[in-house]
ModelCIF file with pLDDT and N, C-alpha, C, O atoms, coordinates in Angstrom:
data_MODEL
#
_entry.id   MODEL 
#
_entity.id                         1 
_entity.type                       polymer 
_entity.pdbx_number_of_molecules   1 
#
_entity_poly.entity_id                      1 
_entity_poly.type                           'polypeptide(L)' 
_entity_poly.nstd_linkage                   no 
_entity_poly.nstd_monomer                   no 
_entity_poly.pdbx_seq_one_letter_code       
;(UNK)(UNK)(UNK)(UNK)(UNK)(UNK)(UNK)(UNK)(UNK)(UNK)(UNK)(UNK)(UNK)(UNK)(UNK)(UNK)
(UNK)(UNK)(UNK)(UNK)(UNK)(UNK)(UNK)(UNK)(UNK)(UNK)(UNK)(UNK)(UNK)(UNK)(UNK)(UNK)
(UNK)(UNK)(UNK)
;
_entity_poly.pdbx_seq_one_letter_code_can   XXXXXXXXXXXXXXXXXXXXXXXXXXXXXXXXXXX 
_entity_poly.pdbx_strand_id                 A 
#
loop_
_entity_poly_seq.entity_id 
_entity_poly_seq.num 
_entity_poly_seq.mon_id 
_entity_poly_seq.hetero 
1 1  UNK n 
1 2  UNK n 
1 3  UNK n 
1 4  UNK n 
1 5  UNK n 
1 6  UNK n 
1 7  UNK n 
1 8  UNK n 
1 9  UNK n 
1 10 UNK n 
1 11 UNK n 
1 12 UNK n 
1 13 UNK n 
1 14 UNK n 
1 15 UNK n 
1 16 UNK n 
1 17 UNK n 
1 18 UNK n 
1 19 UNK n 
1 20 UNK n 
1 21 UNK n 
1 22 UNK n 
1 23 UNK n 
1 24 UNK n 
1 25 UNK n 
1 26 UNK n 
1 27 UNK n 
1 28 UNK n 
1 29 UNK n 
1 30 UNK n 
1 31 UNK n 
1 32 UNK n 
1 33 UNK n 
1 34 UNK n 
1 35 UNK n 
#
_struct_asym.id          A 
_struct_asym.entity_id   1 
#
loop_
_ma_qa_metric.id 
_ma_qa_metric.mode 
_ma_qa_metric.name 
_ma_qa_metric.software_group_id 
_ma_qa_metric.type 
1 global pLDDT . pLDDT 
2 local  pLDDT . pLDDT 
#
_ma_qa_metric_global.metric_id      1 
_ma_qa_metric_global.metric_value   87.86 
_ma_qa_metric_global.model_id       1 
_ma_qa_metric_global.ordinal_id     1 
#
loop_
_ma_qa_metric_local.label_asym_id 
_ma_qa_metric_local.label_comp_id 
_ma_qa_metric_local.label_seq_id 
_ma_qa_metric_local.metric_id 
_ma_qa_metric_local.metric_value 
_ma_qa_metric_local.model_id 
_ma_qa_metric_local.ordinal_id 
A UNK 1  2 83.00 1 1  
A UNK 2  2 82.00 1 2  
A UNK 3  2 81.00 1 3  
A UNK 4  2 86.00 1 4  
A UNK 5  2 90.00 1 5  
A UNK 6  2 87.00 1 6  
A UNK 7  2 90.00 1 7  
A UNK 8  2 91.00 1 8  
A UNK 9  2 89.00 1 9  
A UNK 10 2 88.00 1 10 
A UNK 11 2 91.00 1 11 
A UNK 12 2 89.00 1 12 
A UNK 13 2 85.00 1 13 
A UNK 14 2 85.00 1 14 
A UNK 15 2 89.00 1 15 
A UNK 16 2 90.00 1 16 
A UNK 17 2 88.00 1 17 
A UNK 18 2 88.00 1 18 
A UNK 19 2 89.00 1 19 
A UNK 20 2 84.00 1 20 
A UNK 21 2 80.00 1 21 
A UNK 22 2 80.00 1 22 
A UNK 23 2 81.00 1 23 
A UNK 24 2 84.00 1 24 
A UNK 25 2 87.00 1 25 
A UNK 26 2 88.00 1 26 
A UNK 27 2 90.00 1 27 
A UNK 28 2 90.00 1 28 
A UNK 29 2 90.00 1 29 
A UNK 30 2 91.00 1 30 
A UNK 31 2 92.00 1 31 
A UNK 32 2 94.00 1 32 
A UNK 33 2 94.00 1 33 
A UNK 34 2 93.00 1 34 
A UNK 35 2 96.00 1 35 
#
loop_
_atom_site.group_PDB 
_atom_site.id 
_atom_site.type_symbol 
_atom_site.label_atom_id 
_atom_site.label_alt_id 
_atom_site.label_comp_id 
_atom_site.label_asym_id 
_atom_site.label_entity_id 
_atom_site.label_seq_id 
_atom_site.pdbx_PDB_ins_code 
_atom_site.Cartn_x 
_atom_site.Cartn_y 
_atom_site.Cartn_z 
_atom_site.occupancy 
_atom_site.B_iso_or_equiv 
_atom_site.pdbx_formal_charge 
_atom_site.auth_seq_id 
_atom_site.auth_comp_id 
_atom_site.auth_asym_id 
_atom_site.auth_atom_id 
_atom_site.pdbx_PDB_model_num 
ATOM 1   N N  . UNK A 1 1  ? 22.831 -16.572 2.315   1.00 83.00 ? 1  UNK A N  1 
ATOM 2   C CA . UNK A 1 1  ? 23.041 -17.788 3.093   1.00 83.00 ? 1  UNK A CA 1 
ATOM 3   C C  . UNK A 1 1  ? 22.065 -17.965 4.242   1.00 83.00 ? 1  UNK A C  1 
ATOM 4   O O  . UNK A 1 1  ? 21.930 -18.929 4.996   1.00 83.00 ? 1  UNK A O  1 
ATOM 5   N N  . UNK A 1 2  ? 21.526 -17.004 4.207   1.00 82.00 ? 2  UNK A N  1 
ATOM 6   C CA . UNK A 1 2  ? 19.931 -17.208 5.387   1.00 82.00 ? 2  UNK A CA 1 
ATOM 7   C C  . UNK A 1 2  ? 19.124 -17.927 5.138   1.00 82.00 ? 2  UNK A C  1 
ATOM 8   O O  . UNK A 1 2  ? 18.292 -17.776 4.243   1.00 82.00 ? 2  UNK A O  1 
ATOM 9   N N  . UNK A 1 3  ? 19.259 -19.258 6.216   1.00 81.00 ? 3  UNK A N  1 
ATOM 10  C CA . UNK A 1 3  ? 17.930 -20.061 5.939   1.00 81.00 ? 3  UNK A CA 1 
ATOM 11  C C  . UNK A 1 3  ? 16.760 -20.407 7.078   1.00 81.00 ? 3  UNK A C  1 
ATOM 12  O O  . UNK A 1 3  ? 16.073 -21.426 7.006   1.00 81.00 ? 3  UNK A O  1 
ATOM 13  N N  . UNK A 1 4  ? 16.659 -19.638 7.900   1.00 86.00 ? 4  UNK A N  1 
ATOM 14  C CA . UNK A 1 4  ? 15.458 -19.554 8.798   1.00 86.00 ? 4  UNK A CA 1 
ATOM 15  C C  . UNK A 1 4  ? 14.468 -18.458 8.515   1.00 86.00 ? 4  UNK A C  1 
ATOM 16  O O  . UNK A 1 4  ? 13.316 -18.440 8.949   1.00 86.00 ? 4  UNK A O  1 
ATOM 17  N N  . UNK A 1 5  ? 15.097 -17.423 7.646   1.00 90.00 ? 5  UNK A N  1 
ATOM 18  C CA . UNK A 1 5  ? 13.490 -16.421 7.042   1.00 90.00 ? 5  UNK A CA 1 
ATOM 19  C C  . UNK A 1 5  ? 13.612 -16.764 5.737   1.00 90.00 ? 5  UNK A C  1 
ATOM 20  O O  . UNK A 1 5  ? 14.568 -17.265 5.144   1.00 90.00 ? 5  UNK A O  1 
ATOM 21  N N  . UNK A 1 6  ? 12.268 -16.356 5.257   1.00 87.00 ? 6  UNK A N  1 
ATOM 22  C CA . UNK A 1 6  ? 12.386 -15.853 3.746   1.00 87.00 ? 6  UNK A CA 1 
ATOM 23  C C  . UNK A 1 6  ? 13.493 -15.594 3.075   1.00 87.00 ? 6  UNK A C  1 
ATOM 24  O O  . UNK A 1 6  ? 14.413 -15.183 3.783   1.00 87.00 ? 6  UNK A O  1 
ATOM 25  N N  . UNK A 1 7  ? 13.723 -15.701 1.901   1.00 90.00 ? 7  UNK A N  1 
ATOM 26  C CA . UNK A 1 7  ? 14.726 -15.483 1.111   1.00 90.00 ? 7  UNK A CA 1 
ATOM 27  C C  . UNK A 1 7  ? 14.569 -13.993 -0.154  1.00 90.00 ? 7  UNK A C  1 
ATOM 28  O O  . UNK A 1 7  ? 13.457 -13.846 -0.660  1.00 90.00 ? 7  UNK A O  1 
ATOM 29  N N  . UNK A 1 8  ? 14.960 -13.652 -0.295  1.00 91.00 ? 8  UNK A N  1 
ATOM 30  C CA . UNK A 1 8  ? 14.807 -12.614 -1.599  1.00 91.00 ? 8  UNK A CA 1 
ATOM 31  C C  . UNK A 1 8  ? 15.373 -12.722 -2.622  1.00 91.00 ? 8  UNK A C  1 
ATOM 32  O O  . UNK A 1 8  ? 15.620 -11.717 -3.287  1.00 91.00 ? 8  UNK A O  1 
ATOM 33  N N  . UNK A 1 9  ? 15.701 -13.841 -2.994  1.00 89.00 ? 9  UNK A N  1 
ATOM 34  C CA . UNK A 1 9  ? 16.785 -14.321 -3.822  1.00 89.00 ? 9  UNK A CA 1 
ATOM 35  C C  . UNK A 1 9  ? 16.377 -15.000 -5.228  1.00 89.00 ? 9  UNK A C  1 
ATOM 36  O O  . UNK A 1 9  ? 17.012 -15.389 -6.208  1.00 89.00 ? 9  UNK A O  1 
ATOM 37  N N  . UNK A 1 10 ? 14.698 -14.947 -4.774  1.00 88.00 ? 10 UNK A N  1 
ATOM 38  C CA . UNK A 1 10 ? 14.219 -15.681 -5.926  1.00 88.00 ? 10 UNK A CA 1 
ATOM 39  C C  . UNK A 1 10 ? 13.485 -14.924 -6.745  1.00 88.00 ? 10 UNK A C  1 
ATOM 40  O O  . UNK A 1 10 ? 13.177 -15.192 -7.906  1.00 88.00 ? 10 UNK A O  1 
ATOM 41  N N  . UNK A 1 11 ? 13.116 -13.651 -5.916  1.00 91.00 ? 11 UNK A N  1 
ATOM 42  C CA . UNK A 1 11 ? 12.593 -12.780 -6.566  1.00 91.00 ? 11 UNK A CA 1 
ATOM 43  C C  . UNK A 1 11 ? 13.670 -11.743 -7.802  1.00 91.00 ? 11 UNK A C  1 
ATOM 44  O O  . UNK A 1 11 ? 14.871 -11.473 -7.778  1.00 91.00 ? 11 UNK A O  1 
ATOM 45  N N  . UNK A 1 12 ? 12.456 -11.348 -8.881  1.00 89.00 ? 12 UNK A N  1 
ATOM 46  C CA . UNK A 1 12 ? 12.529 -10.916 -9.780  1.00 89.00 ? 12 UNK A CA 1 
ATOM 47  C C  . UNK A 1 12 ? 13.099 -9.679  -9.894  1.00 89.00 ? 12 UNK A C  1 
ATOM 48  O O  . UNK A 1 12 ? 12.269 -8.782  -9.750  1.00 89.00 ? 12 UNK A O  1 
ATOM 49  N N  . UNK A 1 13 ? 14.707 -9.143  -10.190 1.00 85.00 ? 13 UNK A N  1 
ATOM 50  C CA . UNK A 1 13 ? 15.838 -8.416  -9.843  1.00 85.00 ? 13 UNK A CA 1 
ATOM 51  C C  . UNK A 1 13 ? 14.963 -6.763  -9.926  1.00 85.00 ? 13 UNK A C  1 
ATOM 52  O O  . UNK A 1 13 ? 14.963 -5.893  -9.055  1.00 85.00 ? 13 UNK A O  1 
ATOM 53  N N  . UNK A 1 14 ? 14.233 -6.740  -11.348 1.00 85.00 ? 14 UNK A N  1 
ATOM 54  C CA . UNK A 1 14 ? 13.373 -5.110  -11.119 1.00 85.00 ? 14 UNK A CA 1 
ATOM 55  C C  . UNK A 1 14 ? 12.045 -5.250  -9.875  1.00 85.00 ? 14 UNK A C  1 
ATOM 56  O O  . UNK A 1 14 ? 11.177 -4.379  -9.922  1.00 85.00 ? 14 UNK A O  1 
ATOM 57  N N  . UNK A 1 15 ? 11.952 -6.130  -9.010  1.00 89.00 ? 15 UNK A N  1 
ATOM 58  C CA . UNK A 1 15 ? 10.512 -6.337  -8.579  1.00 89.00 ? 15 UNK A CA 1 
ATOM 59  C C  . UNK A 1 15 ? 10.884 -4.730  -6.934  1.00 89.00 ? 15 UNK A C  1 
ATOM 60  O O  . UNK A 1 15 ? 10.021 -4.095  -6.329  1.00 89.00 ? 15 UNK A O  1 
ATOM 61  N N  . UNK A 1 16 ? 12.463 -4.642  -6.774  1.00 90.00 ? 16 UNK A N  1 
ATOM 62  C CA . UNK A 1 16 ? 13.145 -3.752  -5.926  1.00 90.00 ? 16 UNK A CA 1 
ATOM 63  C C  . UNK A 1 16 ? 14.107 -3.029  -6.661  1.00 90.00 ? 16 UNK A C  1 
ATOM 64  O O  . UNK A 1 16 ? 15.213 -3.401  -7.055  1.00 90.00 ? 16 UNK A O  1 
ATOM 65  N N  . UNK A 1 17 ? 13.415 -1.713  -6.820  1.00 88.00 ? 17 UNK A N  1 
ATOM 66  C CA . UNK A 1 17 ? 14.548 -1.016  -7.516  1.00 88.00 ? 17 UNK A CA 1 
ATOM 67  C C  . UNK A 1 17 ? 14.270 0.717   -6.821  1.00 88.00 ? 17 UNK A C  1 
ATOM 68  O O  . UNK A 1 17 ? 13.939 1.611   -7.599  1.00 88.00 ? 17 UNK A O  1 
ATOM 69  N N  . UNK A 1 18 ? 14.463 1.024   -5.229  1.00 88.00 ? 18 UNK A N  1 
ATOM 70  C CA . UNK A 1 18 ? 13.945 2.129   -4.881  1.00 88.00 ? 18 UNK A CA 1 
ATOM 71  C C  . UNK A 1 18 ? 14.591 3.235   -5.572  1.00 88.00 ? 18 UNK A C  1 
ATOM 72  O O  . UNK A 1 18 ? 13.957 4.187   -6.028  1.00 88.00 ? 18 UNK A O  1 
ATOM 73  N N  . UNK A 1 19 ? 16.148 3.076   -5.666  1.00 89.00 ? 19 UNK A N  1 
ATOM 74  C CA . UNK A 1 19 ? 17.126 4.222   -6.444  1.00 89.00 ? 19 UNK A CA 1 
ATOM 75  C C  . UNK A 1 19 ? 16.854 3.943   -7.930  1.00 89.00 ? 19 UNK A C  1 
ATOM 76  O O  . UNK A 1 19 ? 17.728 4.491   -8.602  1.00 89.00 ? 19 UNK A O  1 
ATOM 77  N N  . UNK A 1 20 ? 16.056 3.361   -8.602  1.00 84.00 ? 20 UNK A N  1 
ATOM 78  C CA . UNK A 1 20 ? 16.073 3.483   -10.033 1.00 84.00 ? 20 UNK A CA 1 
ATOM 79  C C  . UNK A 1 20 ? 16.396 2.299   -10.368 1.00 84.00 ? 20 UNK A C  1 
ATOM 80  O O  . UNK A 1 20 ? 16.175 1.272   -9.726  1.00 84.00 ? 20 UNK A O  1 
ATOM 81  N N  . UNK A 1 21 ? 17.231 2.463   -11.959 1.00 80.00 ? 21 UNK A N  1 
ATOM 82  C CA . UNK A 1 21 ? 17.430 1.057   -12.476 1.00 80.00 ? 21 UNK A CA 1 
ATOM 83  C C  . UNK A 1 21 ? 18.420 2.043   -13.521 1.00 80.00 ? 21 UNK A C  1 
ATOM 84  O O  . UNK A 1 21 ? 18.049 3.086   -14.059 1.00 80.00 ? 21 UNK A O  1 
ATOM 85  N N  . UNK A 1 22 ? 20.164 1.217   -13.676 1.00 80.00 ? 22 UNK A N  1 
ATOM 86  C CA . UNK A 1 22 ? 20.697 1.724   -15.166 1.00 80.00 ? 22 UNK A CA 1 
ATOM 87  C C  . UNK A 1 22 ? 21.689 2.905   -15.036 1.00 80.00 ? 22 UNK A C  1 
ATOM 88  O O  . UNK A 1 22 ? 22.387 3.383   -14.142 1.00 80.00 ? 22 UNK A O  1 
ATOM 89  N N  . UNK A 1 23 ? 21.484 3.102   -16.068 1.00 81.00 ? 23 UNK A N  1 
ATOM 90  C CA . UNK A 1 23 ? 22.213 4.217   -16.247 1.00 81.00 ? 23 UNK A CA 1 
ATOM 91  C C  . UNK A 1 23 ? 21.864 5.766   -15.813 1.00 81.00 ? 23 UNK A C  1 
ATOM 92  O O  . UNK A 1 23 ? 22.571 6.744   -15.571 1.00 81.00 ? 23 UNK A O  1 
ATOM 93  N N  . UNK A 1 24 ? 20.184 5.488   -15.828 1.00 84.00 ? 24 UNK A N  1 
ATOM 94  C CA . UNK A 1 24 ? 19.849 6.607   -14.905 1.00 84.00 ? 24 UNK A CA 1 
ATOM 95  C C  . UNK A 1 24 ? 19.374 6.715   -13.643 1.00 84.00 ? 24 UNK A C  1 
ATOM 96  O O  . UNK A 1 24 ? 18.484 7.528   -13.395 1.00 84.00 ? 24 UNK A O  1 
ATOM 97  N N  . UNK A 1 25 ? 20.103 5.610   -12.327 1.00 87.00 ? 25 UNK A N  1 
ATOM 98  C CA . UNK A 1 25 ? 19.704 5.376   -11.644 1.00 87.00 ? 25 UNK A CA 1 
ATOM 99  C C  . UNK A 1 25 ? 20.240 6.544   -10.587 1.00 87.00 ? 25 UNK A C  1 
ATOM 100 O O  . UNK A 1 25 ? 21.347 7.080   -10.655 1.00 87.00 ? 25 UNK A O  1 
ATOM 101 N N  . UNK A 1 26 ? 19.435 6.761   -9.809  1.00 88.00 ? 26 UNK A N  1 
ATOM 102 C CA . UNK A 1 26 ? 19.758 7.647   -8.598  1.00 88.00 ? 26 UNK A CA 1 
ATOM 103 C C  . UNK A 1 26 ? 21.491 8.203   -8.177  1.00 88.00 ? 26 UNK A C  1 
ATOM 104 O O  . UNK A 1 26 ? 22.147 7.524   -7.388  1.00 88.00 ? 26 UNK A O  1 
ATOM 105 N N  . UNK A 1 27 ? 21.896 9.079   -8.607  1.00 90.00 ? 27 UNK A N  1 
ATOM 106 C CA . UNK A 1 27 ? 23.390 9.502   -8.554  1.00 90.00 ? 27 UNK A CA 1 
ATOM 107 C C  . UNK A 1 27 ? 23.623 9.836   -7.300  1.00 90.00 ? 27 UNK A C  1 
ATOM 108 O O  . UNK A 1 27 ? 24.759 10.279  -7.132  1.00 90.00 ? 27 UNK A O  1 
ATOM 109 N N  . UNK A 1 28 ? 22.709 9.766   -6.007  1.00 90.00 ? 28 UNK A N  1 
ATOM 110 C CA . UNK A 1 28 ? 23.283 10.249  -4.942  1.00 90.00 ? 28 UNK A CA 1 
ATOM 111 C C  . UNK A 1 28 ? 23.317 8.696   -3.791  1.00 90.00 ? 28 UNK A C  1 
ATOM 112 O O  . UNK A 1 28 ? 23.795 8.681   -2.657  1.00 90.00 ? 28 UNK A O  1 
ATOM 113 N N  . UNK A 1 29 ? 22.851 7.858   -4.307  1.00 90.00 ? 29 UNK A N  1 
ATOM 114 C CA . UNK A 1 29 ? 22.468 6.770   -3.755  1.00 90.00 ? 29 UNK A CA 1 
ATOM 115 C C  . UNK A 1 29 ? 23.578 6.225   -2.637  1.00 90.00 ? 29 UNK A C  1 
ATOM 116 O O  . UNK A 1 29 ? 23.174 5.630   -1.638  1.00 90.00 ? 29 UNK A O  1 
ATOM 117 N N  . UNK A 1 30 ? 24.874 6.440   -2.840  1.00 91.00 ? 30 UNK A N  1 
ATOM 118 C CA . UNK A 1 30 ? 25.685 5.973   -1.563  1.00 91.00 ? 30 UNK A CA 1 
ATOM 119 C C  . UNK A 1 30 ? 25.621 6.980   -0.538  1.00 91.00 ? 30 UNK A C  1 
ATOM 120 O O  . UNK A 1 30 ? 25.441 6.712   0.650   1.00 91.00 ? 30 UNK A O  1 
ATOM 121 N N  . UNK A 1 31 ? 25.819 8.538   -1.160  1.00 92.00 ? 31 UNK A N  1 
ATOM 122 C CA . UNK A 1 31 ? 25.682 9.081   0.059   1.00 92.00 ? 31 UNK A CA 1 
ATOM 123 C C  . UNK A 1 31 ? 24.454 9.357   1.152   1.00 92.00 ? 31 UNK A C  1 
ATOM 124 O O  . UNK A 1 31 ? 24.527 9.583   2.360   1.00 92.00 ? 31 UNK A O  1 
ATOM 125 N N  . UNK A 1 32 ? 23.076 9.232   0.100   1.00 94.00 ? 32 UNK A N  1 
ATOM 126 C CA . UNK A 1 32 ? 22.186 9.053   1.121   1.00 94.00 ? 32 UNK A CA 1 
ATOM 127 C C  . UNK A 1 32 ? 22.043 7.901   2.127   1.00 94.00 ? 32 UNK A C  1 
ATOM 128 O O  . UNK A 1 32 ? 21.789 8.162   3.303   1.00 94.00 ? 32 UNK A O  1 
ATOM 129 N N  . UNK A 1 33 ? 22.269 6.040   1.507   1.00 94.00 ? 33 UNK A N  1 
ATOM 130 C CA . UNK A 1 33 ? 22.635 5.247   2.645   1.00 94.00 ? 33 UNK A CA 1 
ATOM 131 C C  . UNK A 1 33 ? 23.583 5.399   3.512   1.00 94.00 ? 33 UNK A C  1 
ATOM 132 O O  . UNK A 1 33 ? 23.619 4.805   4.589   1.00 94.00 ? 33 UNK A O  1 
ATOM 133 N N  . UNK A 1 34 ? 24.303 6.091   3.169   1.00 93.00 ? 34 UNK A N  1 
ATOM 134 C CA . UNK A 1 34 ? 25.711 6.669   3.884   1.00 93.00 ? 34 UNK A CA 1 
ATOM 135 C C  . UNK A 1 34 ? 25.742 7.420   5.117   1.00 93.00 ? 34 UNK A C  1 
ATOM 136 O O  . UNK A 1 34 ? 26.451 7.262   6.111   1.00 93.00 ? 34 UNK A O  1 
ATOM 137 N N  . UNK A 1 35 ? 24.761 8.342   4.846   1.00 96.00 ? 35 UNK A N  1 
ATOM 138 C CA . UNK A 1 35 ? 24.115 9.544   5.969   1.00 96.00 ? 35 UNK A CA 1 
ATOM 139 C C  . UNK A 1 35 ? 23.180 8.816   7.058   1.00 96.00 ? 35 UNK A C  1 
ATOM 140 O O  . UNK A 1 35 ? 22.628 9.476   7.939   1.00 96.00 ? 35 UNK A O  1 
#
């Protein structure tokens, strides 16, 4: 709902994928944002 910056919304869903993508995506991924 942000409309005074940029948006990321239009971009292409694999163009950000730092933890991976799937089924083999990064298994620790909440607890490291977490920490």
């Amino acid at each position: 709902g942000e409309t005074e910056f940029p948006s990321a919304k239009n971009a292409h869903p694999f163009s950000y994928m730092p933890f991976g993508f799937g089924a083999r995506t990064c298994i620790g991924r909440r607890f490291a944002e977490f920490e």
